[in-house]
Protein backbone atom coordinates (compact mmCIF):
# COMPACT_ATOMS: atom_id res chain seq x y z
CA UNK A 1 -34.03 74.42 -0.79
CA UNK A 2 -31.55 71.34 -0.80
CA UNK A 3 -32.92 68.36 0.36
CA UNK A 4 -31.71 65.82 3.22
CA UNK A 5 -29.58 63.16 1.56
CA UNK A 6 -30.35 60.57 4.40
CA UNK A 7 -33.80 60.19 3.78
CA UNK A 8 -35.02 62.75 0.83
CA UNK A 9 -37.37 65.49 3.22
CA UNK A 10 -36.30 69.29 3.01
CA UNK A 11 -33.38 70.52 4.78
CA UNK A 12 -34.43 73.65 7.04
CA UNK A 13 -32.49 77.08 6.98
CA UNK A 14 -29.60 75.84 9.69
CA UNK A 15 -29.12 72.35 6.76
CA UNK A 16 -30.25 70.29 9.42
CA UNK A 17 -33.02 67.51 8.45
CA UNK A 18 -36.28 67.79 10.80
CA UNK A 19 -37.03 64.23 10.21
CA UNK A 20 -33.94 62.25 10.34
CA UNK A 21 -31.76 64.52 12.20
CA UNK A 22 -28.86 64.65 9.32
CA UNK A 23 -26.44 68.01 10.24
CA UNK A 24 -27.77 68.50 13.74
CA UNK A 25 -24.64 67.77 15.28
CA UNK A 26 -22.94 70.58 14.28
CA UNK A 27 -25.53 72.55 16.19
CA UNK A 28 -25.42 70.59 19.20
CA UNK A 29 -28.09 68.33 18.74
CA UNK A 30 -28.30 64.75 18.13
CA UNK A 31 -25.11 63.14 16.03
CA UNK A 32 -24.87 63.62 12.44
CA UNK A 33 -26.51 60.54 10.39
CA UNK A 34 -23.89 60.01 7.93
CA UNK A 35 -25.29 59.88 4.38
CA UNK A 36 -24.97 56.79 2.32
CA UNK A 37 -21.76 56.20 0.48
CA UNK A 38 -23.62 56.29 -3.38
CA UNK A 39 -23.69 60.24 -2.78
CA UNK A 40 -26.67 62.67 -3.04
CA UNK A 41 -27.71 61.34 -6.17
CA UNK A 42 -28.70 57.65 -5.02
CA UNK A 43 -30.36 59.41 -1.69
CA UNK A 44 -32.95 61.78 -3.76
CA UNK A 45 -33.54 58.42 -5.42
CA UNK A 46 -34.70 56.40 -2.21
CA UNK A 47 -37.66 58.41 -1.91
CA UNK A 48 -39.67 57.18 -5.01
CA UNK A 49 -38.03 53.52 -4.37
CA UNK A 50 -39.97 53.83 -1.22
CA UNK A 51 -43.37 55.08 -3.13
CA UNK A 52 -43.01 52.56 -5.53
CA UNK A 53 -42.69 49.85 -3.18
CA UNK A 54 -45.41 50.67 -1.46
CA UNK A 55 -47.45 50.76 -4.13
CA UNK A 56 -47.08 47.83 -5.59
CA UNK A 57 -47.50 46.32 -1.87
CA UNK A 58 -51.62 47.47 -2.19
CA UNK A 59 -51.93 46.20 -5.48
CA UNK A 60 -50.76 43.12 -4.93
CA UNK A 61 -52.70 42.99 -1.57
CA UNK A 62 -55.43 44.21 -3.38
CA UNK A 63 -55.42 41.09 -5.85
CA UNK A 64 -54.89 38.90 -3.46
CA UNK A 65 -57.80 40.01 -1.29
CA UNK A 66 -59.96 40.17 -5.06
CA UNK A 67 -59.08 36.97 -5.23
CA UNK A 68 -60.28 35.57 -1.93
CA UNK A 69 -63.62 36.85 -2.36
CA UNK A 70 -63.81 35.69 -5.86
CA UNK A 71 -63.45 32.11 -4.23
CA UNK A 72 -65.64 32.47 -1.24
CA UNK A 73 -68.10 33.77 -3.91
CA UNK A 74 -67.71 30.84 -5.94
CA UNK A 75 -67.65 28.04 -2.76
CA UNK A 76 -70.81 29.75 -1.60
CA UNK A 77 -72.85 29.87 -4.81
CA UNK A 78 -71.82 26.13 -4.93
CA UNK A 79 -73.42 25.47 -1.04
CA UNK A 80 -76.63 27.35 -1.82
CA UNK A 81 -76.91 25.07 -5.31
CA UNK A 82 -76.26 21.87 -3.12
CA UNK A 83 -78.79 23.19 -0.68
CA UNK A 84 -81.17 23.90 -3.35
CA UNK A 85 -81.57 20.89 -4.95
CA UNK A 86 -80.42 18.56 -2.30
CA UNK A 87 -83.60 19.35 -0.58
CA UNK A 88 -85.42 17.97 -4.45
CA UNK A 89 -82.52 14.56 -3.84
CA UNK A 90 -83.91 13.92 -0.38
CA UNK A 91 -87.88 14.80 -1.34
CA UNK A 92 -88.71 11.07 -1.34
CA UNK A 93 -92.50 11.40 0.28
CA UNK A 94 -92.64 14.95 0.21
CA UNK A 95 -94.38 17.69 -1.55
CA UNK A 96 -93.40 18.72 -5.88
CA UNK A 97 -95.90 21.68 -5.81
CA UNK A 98 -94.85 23.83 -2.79
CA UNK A 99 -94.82 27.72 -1.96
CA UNK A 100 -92.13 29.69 -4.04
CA UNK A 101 -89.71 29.20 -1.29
CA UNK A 102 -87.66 26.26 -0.50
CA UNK A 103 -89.70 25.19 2.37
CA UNK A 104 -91.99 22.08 2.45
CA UNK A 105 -94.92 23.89 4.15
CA UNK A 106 -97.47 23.33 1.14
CA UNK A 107 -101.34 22.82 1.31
CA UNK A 108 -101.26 18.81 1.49
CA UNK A 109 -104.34 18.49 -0.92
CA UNK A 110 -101.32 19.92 -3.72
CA UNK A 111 -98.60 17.73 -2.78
CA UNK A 112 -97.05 15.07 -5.56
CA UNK A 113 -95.03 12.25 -4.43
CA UNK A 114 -91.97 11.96 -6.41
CA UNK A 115 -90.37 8.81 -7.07
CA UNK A 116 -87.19 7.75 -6.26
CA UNK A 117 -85.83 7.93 -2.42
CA UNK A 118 -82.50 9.65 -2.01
CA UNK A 119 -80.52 7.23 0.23
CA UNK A 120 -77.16 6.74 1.97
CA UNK A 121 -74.24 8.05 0.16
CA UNK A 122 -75.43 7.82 -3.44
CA UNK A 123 -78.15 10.82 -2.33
CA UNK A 124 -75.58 13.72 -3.57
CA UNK A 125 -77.55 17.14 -4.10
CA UNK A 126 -77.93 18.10 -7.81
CA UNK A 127 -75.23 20.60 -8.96
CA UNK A 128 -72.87 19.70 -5.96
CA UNK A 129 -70.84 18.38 -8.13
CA UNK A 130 -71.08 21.85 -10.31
CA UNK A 131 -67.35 22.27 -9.73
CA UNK A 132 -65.86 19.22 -11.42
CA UNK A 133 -69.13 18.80 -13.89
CA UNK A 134 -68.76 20.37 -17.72
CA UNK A 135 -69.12 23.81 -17.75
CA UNK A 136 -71.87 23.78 -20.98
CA UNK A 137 -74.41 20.91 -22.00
CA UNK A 138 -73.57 18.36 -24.31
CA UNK A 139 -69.79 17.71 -23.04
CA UNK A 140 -70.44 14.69 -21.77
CA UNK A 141 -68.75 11.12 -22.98
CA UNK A 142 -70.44 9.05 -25.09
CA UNK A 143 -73.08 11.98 -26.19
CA UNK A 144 -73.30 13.72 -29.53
CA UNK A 145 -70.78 16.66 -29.97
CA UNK A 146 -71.69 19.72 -27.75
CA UNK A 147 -73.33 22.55 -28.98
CA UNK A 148 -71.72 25.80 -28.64
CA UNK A 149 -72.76 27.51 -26.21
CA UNK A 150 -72.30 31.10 -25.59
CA UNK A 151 -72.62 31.49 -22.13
CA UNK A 152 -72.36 35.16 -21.82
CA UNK A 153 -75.29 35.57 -24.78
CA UNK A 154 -78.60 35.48 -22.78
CA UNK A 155 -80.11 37.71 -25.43
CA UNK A 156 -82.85 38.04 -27.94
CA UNK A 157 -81.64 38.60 -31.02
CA UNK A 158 -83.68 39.77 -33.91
CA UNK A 159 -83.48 38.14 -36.93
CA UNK A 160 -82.04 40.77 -39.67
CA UNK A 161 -84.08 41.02 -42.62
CA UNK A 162 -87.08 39.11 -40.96
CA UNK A 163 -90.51 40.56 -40.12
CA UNK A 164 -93.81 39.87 -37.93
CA UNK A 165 -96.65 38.66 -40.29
CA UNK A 166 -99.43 41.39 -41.15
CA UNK A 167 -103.10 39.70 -39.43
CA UNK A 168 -104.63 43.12 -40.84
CA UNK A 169 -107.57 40.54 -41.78
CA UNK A 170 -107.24 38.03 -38.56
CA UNK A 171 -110.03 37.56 -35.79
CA UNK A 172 -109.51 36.29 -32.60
CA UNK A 173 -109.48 32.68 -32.85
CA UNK A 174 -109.37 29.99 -29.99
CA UNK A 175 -107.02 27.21 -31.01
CA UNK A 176 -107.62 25.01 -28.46
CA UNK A 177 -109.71 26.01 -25.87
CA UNK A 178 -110.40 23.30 -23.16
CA UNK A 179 -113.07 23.40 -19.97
CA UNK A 180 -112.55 25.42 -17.23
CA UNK A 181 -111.82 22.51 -15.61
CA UNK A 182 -108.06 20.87 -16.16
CA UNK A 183 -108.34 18.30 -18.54
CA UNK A 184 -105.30 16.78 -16.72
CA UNK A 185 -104.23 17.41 -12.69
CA UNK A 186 -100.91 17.99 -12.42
CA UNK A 187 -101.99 17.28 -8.77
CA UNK A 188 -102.43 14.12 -9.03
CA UNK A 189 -99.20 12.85 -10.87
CA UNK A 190 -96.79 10.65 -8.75
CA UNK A 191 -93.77 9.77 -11.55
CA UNK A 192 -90.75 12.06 -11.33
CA UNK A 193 -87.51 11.19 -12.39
CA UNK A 194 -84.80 11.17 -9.24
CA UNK A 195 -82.13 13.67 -9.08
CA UNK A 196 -79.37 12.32 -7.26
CA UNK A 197 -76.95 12.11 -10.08
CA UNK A 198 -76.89 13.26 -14.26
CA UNK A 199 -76.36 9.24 -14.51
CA UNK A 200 -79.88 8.43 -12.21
CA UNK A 201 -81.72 11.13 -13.89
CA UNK A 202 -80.85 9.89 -17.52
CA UNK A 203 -81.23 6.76 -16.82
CA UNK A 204 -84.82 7.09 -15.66
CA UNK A 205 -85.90 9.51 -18.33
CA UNK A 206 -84.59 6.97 -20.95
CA UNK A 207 -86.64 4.06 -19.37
CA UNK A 208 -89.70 6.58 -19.18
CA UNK A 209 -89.66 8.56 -22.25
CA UNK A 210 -89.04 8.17 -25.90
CA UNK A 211 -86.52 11.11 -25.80
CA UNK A 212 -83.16 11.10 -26.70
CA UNK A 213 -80.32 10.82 -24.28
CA UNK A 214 -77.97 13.18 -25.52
CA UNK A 215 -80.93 16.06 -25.40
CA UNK A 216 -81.18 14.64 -21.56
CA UNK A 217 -77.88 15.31 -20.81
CA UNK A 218 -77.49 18.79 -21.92
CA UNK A 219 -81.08 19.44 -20.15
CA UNK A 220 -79.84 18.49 -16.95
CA UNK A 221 -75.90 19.88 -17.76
CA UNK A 222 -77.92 23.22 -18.06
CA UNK A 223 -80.17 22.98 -15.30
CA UNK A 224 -76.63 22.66 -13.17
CA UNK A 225 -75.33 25.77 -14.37
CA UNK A 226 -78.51 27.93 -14.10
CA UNK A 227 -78.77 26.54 -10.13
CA UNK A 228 -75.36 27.35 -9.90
CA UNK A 229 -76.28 30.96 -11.24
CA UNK A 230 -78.90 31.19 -8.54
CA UNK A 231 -81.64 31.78 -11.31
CA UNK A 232 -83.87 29.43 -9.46
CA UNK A 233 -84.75 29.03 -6.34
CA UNK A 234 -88.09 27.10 -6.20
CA UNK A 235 -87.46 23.13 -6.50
CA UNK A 236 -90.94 23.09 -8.46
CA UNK A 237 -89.50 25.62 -11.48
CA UNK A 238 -86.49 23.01 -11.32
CA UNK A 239 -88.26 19.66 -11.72
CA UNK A 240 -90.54 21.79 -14.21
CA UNK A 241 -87.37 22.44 -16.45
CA UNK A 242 -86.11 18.86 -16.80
CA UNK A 243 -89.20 17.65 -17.33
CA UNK A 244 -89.89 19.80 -20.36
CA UNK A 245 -87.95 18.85 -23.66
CA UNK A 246 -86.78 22.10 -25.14
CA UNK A 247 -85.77 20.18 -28.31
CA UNK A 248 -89.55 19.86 -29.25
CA UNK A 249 -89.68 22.92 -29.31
CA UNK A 250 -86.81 24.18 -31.23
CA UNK A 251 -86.78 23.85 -35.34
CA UNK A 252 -84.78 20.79 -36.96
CA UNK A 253 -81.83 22.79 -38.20
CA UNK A 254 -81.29 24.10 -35.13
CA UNK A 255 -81.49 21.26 -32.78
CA UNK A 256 -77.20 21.38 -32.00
CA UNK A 257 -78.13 24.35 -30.36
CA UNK A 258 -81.21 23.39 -28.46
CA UNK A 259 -79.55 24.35 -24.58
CA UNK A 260 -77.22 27.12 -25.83
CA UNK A 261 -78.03 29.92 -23.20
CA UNK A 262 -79.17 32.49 -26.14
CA UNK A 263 -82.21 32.36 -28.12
CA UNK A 264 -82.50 30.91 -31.32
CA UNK A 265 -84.73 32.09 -34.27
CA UNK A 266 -87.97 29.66 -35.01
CA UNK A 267 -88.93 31.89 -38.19
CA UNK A 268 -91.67 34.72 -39.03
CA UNK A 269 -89.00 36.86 -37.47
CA UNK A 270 -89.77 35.39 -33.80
CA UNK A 271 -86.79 33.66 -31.45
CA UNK A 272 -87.56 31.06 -28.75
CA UNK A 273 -86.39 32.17 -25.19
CA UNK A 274 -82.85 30.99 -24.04
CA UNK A 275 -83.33 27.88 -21.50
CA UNK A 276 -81.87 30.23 -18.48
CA UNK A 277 -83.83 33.13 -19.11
CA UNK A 278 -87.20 30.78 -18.97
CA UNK A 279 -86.16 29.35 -15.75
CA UNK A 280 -85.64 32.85 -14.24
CA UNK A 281 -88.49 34.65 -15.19
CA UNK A 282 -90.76 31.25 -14.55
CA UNK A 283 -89.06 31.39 -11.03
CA UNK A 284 -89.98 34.77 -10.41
CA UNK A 285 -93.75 34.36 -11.07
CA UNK A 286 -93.71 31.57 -8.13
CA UNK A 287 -96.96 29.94 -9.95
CA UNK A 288 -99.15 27.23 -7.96
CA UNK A 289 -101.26 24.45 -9.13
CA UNK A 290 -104.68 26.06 -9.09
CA UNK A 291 -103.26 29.68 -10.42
CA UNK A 292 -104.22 30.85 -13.64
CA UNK A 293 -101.61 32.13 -15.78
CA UNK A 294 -101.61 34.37 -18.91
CA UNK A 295 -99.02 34.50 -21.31
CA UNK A 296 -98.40 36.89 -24.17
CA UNK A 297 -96.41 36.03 -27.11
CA UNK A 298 -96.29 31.92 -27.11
CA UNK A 299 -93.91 31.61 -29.49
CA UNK A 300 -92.11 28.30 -30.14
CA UNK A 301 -94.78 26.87 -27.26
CA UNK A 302 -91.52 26.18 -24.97
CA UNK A 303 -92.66 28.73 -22.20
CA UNK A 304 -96.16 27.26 -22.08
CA UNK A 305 -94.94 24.44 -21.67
CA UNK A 306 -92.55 24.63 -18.31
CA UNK A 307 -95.40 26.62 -17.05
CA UNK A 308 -97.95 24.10 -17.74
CA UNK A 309 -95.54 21.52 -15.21
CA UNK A 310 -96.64 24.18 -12.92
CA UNK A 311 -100.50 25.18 -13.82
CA UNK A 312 -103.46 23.37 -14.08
CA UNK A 313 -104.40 26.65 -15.78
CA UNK A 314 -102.14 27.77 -18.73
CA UNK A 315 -103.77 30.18 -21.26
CA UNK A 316 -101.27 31.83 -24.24
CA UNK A 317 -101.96 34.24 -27.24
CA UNK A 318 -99.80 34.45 -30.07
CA UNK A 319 -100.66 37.18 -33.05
CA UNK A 320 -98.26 35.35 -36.07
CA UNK A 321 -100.93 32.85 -37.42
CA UNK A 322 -98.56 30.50 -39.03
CA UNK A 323 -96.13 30.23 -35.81
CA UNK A 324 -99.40 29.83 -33.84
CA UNK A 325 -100.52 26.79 -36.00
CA UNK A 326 -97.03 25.34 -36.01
CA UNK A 327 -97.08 25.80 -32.22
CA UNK A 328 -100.51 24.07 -31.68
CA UNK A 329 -99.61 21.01 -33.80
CA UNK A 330 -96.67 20.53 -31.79
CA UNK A 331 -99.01 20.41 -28.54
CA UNK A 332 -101.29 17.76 -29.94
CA UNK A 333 -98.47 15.69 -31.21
CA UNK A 334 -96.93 15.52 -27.49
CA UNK A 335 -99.83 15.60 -25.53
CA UNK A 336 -99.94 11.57 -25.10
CA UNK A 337 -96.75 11.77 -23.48
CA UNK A 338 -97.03 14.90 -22.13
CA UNK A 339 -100.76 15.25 -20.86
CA UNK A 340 -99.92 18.32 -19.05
CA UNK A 341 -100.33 19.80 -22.47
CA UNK A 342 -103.70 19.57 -22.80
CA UNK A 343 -104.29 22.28 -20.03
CA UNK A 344 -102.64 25.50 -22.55
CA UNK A 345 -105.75 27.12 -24.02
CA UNK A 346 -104.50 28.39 -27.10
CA UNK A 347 -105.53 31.73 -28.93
CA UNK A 348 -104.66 33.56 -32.10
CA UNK A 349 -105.16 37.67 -31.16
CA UNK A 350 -103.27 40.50 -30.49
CA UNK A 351 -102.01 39.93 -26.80
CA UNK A 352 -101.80 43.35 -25.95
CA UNK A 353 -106.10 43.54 -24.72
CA UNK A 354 -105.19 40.18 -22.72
CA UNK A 355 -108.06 37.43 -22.49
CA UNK A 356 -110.93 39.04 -20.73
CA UNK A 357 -112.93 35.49 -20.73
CA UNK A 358 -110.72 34.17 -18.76
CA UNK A 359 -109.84 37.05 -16.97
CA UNK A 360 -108.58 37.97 -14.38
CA UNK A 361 -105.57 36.04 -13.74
CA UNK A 362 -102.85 35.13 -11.06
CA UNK A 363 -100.09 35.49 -13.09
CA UNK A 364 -99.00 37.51 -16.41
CA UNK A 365 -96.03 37.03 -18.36
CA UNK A 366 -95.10 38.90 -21.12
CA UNK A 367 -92.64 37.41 -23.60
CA UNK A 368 -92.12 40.77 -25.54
CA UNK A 369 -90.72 44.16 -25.63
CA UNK A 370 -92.22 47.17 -25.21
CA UNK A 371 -91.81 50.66 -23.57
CA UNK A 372 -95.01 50.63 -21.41
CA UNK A 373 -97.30 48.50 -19.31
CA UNK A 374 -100.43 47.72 -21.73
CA UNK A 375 -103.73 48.86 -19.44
CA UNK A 376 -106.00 46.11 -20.02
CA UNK A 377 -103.44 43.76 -18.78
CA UNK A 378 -103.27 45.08 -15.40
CA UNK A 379 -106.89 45.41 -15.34
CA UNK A 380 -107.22 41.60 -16.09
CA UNK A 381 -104.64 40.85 -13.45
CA UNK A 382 -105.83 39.57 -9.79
CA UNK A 383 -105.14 41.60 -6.48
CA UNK A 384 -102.08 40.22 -5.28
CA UNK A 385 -101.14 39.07 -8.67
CA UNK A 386 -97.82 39.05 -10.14
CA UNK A 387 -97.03 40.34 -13.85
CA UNK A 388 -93.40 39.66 -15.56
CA UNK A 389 -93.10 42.35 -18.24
CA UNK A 390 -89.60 43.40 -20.37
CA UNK A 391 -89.95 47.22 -20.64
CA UNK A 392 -87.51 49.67 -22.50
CA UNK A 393 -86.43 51.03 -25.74
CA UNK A 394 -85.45 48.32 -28.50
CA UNK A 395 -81.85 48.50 -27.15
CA UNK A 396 -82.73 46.61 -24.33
CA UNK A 397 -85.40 45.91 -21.65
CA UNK A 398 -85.71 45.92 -18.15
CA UNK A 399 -87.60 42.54 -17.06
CA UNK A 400 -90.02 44.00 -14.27
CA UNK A 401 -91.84 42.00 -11.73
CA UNK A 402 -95.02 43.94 -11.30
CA UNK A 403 -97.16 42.77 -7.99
CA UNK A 404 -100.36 44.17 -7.94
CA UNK A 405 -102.60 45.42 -4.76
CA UNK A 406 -105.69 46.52 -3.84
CA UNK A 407 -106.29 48.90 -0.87
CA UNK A 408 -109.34 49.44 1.03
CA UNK A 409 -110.29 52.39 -0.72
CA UNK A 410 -109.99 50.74 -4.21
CA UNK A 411 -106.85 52.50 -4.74
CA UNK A 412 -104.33 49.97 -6.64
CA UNK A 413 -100.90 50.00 -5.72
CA UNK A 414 -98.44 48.48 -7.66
CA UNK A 415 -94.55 47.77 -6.97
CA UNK A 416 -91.85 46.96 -9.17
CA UNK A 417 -89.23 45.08 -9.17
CA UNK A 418 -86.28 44.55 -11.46
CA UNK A 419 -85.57 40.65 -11.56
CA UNK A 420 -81.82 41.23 -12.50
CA UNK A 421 -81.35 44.15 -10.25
CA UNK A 422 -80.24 46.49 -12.74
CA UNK A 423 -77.07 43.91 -13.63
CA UNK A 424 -78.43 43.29 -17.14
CA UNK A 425 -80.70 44.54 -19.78
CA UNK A 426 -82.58 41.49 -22.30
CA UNK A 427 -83.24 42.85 -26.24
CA UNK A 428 -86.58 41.06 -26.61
CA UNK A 429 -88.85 40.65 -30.20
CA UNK A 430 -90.90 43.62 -30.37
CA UNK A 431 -94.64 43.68 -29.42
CA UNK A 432 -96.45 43.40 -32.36
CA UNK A 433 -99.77 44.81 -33.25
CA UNK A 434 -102.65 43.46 -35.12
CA UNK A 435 -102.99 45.24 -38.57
CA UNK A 436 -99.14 45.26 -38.59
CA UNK A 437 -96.37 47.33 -36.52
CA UNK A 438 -95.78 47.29 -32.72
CA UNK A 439 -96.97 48.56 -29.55
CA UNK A 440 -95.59 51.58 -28.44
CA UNK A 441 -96.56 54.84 -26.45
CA UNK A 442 -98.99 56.74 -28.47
CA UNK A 443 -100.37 53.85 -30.43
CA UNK A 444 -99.19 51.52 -32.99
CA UNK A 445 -95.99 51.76 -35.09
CA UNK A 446 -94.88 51.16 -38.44
């Protein structure tokens, strides 16, 4: 059937176009539209100009619009930071050790006093300035070079060719294993570095501590960018994180990368935590004063030690003896200037069968990966109590937030929560075993 050389649609059996009207005239209809001079060729063609025009009128509409939410998404992220932390800036007189929101409604008898007012115009919320600021710690003048970080790498990575230690002879040992009773109050401490600006905050932590200012820097350049990821949102986790020097923690010949976002290996085939990672999961646990806290796997010590700005009760097991010596030294060295310290009870044993003289506890966090939720772990863990766990295959774990209730029948209930909301997987060390191997349904593993 030819088609209409006006505009392209089917001619019908009298040659007349039903959409246009082209050839009705000569049936006594409505005038003949005269075809355009190029001839029939060039009309067939207008019909795919058209299509083609329109399409590329929704995708560029579509970018544009892509692009409009990518900035509203970026201008809010920036507001909720500002709010965040400008409610820390302004805290002068009000409470450090709050509820896991952002509120101000805590028990007064668990209230610190920072120090430092936030007045006038030089009272700018931390990360506000997240927009113009360096993108990755260490980029700022007059500091040592920056360490490169990879800020899409918030992984574990496991060592190649390194392995746990075999304990196949170790007993349970207690490290350091102070009175039930805190040997220090967090409570009761009243000197907190202000947060109006990179430039107050370094300047106080300089007059205040023997630490070095370029590590200060790149502790509070990456406490900017995790705010500005939204991986905290309790102002306690956040004053908990710049107070705790992650470069303690870290071995010497990797101190250039001490806040890259990825975790580094510390040896005996174990990695400390990447700084953003520590501040989520620690945010998720919401962890008061007077809550007890377990932790399984301590590692380099850095975990216990943000959680111990947050605890008067701090308890960790680690199952490599040599990283758990190493680990403990580094607590005693510190704990002068650091007293908080002195509240982690320390233990050499196989985490998995918890701590049951402590037991139970408030919190749980589990710093390893594993495909199931050990038993006695739950059992040790309080009604109401929250666990952090990373569960999965050794490809990658989900990091579940486990909340644990009781009813009135005894029957325990217990929801779970994925803290990323299925946008990312973590690859965590395995959970190892005493006697050698790892945790894993159906026993222990080679």
């Amino acid at each position: 059937m030819a088609s209409c050389p006006n505009c392209g649609f089917d001619l019908n059996q009298d040659g007349a176009c039903p959409v246009c009207g082209y050839g009705r005239a000569a049936q006594g209809g409505t005038p003949t539209v005269k075809a355009p001079a190029s001839g029939s060729s060039a009309s067939r063609g207008e019909r795919p100009r058209r299509r083609l025009l329109v399409t590329l009128g929704i995708v560029a509409f579509c970018v544009i619009a892509g692009a409009g939410v990518f900035a509203v998404a970026r201008l809010s992220a920036s507001g909720r930071a500002a709010d965040l932390t400008g409610s820390l800036a302004s805290a002068s007189g009000a409470a450090r050790h709050t509820p896991s929101s952002v509120s101000d409604s805590a028990d007064p008898s668990q209230l610190h006093q920072p120090v430092g007012s936030a007045k006038g115009p030089e009272a700018a919320a931390f990360g506000a300035a997240s927009a113009t600021a360096s993108e990755e710690p260490g980029s700022a003048s007059g500091s040592a070079a920056s360490p490169s970080a990879a800020r899409s790498a918030q992984v574990y990575r496991y060592p190649v060719g390194a392995s746990p230690v075999s304990l196949r002879a170790a007993k349970p040992i207690d490290l350091y294993d102070p009175a039930v009773q805190p040997v220090y109050d967090i409570t009761k401490r009243t000197a907190f570095p202000p947060i109006t600006s990179e430039d107050a905050y370094v300047k106080w932590m300089t007059a205040h501590t023997d630490q070095q200012e370029k590590f200060i820097r790149w502790r509070w350049q990456r406490a900017e960018i995790t705010v500005e990821r939204h991986l905290v949102a309790n102002k306690n986790v956040l004053m908990a994180f710049l107070l705790t020097p992650r470069e303690w923690f870290v071995r010497s010949y990797n101190l250039s990368k001490t806040y890259d976002n990825t975790a580094i290996p510390i040896g005996y085939g174990q990695t400390i935590s990447g700084p953003e990672l520590v501040a989520h999961m620690t945010d998720e646990l919401d962890l008061k004063p007077n809550e007890s806290v377990l932790e399984i796997g301590t590692g380099s010590g850095y975990q216990s030690a943000v959680l111990s700005q947050l605890s008067n009760f701090v308890y960790t097991i680690e199952i490599v003896k040599p990283l758990a010596e190493e680990t403990n030294q580094i607590y005693l060295e510190h704990t002068k200037e650091i007293p908080e310290y002195a509240n982690i009870h320390r233990r050499l044993a196989d985490g998995y069968y918890g701590w049951l003289k402590y037991a139970p506890f408030d919190r749980i966090i589990v710093t390893t990966g594993i495909d199931h939720i050990p038993p006695e772990l739950l059992k040790q863990l309080k009604p109401g109590g929250i666990m952090l766990i990373p569960i999965g295959p050794p490809s990658g774990q989900v990091i579940l937030k486990i909340t644990k209730t009781v009813g009135k029948n005894g029957n325990i209930h217990l929801t779970r929560e994925d803290i990323y909301h299925g946008f990312k997987r973590e690859i965590f060390v395995p959970f190892t075993a005493a006697g050698g191997g790892t945790h894993n349904l159906g026993g222990s593993k080679p």
